[in-house]
C-alpha atoms as a PDB file:
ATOM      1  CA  UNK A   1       0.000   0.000   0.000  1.00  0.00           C
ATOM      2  CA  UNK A   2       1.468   3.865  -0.754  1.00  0.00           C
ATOM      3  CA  UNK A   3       1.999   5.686   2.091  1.00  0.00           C
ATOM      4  CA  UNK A   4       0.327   9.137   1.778  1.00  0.00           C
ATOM      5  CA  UNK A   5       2.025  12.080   4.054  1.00  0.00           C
ATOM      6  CA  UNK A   6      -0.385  12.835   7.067  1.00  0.00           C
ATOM      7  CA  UNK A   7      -0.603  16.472   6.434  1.00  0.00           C
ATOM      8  CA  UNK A   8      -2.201  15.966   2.498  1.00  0.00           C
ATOM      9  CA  UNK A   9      -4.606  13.223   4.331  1.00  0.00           C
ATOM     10  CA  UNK A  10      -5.598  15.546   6.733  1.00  0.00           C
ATOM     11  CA  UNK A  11      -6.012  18.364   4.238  1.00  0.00           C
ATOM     12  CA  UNK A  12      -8.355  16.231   2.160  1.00  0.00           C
ATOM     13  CA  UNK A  13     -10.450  15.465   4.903  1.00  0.00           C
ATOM     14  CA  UNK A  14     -10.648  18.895   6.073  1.00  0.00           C
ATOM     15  CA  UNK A  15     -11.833  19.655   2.487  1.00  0.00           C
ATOM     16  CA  UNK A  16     -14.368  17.655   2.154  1.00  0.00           C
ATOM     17  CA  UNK A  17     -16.101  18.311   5.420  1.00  0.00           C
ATOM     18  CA  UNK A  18     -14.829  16.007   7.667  1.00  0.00           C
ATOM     19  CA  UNK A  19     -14.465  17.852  10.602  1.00  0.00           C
ATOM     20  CA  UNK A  20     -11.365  18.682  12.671  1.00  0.00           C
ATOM     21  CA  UNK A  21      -7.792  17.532  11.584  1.00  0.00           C
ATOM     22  CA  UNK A  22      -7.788  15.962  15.346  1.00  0.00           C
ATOM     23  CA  UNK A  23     -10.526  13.715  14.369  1.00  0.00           C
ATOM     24  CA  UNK A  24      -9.136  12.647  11.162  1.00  0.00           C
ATOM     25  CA  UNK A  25      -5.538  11.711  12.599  1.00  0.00           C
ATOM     26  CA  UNK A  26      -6.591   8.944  14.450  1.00  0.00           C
ATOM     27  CA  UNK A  27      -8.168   7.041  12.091  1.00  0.00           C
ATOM     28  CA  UNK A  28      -5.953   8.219   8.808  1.00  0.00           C
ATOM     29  CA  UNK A  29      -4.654   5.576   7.031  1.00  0.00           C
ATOM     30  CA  UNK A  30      -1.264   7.374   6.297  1.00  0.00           C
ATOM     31  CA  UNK A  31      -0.629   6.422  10.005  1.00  0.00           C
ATOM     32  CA  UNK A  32      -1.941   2.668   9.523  1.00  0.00           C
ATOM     33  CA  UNK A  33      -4.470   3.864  12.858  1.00  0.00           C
ATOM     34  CA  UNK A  34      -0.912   3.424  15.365  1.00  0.00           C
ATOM     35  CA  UNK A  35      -1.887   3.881  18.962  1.00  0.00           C
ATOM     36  CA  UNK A  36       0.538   6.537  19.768  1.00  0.00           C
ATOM     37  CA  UNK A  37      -0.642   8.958  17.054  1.00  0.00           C
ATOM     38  CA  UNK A  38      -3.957   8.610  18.760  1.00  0.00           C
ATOM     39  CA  UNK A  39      -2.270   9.065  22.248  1.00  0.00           C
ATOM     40  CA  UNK A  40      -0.422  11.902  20.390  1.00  0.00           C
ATOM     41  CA  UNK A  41      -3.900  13.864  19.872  1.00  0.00           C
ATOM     42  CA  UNK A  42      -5.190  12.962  23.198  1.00  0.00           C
ATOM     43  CA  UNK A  43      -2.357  14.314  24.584  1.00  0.00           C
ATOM     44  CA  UNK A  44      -2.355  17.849  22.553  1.00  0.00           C
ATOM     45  CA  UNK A  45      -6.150  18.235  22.885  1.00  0.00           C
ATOM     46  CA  UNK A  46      -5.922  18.114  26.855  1.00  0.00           C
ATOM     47  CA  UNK A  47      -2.878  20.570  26.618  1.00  0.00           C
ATOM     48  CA  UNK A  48      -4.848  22.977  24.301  1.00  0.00           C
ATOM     49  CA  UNK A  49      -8.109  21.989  26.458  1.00  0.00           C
ATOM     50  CA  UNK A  50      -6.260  22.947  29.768  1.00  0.00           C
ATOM     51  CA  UNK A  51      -4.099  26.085  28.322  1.00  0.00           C
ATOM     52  CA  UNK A  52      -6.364  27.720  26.113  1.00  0.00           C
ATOM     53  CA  UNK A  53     -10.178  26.911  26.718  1.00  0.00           C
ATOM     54  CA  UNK A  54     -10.783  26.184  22.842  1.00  0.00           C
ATOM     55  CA  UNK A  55     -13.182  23.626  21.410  1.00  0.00           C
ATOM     56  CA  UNK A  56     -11.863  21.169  19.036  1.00  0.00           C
ATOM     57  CA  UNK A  57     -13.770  22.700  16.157  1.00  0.00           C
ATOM     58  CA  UNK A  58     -11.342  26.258  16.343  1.00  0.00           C
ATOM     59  CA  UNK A  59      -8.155  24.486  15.914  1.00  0.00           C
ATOM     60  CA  UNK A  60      -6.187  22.053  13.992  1.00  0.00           C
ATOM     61  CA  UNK A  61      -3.178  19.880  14.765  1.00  0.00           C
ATOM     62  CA  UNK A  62      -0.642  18.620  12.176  1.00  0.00           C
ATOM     63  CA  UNK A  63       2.415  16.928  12.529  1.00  0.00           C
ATOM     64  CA  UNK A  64       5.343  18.836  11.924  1.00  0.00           C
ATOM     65  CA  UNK A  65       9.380  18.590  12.238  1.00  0.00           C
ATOM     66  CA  UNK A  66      11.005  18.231  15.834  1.00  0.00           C
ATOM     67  CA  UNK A  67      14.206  19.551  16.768  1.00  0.00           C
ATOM     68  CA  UNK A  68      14.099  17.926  20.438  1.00  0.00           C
ATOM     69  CA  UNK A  69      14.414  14.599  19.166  1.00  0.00           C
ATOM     70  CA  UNK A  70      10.577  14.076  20.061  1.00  0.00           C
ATOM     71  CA  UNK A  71       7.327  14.567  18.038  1.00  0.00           C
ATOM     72  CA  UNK A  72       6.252  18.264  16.774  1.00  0.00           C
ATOM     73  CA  UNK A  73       3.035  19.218  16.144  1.00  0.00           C
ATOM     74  CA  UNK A  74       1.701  22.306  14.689  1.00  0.00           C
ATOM     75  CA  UNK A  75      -2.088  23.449  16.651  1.00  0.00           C
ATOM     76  CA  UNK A  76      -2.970  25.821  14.040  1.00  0.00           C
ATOM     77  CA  UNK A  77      -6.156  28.254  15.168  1.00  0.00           C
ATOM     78  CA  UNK A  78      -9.138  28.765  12.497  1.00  0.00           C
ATOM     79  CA  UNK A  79      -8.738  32.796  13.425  1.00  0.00           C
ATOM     80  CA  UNK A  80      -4.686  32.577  11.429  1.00  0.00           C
ATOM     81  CA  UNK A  81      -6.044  31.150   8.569  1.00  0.00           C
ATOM     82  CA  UNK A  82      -6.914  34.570   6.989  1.00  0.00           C
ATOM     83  CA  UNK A  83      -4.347  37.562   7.018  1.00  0.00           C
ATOM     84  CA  UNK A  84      -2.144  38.009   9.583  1.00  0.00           C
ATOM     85  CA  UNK A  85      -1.834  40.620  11.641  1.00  0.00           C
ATOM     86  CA  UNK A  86       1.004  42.829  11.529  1.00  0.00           C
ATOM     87  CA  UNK A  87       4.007  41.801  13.858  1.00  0.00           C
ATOM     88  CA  UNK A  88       2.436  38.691  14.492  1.00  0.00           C
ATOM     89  CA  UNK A  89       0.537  37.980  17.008  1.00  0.00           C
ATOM     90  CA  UNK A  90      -1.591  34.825  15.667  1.00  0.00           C
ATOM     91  CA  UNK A  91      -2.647  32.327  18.009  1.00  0.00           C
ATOM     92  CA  UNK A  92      -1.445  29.227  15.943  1.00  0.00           C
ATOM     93  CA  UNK A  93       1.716  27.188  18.400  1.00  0.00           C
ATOM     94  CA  UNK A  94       4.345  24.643  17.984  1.00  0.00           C
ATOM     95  CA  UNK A  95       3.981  21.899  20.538  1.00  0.00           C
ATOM     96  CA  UNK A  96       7.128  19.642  21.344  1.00  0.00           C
ATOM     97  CA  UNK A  97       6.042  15.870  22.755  1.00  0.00           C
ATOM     98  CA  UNK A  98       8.263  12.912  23.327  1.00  0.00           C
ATOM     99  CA  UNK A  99       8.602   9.885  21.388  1.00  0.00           C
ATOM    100  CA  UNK A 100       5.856   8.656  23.377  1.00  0.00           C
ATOM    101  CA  UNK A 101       3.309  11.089  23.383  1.00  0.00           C
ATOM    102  CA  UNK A 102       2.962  10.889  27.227  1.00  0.00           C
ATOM    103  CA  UNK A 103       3.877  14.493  27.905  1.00  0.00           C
ATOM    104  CA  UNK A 104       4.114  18.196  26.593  1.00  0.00           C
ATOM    105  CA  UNK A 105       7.936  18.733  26.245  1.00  0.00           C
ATOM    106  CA  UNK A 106       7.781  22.544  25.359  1.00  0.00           C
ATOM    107  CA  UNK A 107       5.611  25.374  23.411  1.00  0.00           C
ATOM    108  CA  UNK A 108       6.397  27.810  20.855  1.00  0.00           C
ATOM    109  CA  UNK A 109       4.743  30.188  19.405  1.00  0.00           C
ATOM    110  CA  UNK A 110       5.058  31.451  15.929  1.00  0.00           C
ATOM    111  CA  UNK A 111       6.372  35.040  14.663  1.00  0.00           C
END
């Protein structure tokens, strides 16, 4: 079976109405429906749950790069997907997890 890249399955799905990329992830078959990407978005919608007070419908998460030797994840807002304001200031974050998705390494935000 081709492996399709998570981010292009999750944009599809977004596309065509299928809710949040949170809910796609876990059953996507780019990720053959592996436990820890499900722990993975568990894990970042408590931390976004807990930090930020959003529902799951205002955000997005996609997996991005890691410099930490962990798992990165982008948790992109619905408010940045339009122009951004000047000097920054969007509410989209980098989250940093380890290899295991048990825990919230670090955040960053985006300039």
């Amino acid at each position: 079976m081709a492996k399709t890249p998570l981010l292009v399955t999750i944009g599809c799905a977004l596309l065509l109405g299928g809710g949040t990329a949170s809910s796609q992830t876990n059953s996507s078959p780019a990720n053959g429906g592996r436990s820890e990407d499900t722990a993975c978005i568990r894990l970042i919608e408590s931390y976004v749950a807990k930090t930020r007070g959003w529902d799951k419908n205002d955000y997005e998460i996609l997996e991005e790069g890691s410099d930490l030797g962990g798992r990165g994840f982008s948790v992109r807002h619905a408010s940045d997907n339009g122009p951004r304001p000047r000097g920054g200031g969007g509410k989209s974050f980098h989250l940093e997890v380890d290899r295991e998705c048990r825990k919230v390494v670090t955040e960053l935000g985006y300039q």
